[in-house]
Protein backbone atom coordinates (compact mmCIF):
# COMPACT_ATOMS: atom_id res chain seq x y z
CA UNK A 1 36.84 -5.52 -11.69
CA UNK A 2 38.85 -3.10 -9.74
CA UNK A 3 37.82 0.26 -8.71
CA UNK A 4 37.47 2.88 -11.85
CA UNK A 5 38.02 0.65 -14.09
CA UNK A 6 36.26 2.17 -17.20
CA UNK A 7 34.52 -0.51 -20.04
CA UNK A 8 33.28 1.52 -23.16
CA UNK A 9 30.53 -0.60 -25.21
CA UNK A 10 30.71 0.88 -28.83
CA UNK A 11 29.32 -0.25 -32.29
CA UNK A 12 26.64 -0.07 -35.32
CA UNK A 13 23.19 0.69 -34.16
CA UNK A 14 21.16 -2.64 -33.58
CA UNK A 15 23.99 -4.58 -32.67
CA UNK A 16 22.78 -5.42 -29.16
CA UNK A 17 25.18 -2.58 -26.86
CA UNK A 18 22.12 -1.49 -24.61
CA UNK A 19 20.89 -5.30 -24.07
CA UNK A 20 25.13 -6.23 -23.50
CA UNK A 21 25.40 -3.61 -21.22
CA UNK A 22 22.52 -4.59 -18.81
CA UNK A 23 23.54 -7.81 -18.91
CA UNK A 24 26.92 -6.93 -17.80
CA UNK A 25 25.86 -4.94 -15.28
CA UNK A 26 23.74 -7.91 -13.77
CA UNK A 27 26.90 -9.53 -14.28
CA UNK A 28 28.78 -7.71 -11.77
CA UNK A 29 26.04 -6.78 -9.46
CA UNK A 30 25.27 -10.28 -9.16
CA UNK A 31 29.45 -10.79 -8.38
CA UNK A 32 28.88 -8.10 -5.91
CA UNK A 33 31.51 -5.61 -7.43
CA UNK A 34 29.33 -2.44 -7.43
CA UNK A 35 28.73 0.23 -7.44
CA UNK A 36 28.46 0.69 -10.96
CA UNK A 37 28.15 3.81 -12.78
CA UNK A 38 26.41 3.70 -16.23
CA UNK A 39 25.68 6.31 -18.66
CA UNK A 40 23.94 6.00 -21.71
CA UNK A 41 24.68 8.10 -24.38
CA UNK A 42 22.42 6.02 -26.88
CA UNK A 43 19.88 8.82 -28.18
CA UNK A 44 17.39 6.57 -27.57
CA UNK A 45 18.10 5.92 -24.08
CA UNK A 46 16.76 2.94 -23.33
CA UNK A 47 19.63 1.44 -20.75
CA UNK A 48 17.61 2.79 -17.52
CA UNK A 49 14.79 0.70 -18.58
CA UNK A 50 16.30 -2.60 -19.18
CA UNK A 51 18.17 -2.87 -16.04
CA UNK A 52 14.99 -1.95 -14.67
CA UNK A 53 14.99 1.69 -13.39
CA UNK A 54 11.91 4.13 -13.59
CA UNK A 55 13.20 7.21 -14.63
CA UNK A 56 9.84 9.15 -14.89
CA UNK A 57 8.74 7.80 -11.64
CA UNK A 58 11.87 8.44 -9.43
CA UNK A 59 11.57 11.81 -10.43
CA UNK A 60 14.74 11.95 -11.88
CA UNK A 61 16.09 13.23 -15.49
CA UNK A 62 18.45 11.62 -18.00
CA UNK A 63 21.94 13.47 -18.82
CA UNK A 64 20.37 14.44 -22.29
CA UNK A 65 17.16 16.52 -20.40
CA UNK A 66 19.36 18.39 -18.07
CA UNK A 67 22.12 19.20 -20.53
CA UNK A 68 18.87 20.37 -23.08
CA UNK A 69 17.26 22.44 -19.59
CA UNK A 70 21.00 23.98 -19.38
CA UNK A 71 21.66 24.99 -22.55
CA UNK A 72 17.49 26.32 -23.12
CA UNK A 73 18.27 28.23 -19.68
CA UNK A 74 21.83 29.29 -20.58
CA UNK A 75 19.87 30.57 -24.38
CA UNK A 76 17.28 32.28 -22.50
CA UNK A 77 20.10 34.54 -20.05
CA UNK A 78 21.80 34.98 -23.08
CA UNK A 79 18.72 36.85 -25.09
CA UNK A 80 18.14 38.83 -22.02
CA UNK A 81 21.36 39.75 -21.77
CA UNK A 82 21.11 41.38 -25.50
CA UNK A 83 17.71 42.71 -24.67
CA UNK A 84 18.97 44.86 -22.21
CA UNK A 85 22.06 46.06 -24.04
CA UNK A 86 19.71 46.75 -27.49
CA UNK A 87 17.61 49.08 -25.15
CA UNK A 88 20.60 50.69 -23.61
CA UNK A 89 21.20 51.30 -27.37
């Protein structure tokens, strides 16, 4: 694989993308062409586990948690922001 090359894994649900993704991964770590970027976008986010990373215990957040903290955060400035003009009101 060259550099940036991009492979998308798409399909039904339960066809086997998450377990065909790890396994490709191996694949090419194992061939030594890393690094390797993956992203999960599977709502049940289960790819970090099977290739064998501890989210949780790295102390580190999947894309889904810190684009829900964003938008909660970006929500909350917003209401203050209307709180403040309502009592300028």
């Amino acid at each position: 694989m060259t550099p940036l090359e991009r492979i998308a894994i798409v399909g039904r649900g339960g066809t086997g993308k998450t377990s065909f993704t790890a396994l490709l991964a191996k694949h090419f770590i194992e061939k030594g062409e890393t690094p390797i970027l993956l992203v999960d976008l599977d709502s049940d986010m289960n790819l970090a586990e099977m290739v064998g990373v501890d989210l949780e215990a790295a102390g580190k957040s999947t894309i889904s948690e810190l684009l829900l903290d964003t938008m909660e955060r970006e929500s909350d400035g917003l209401d203050a922001g209307y709180e403040e003009e309502a009592e300028q009101l």
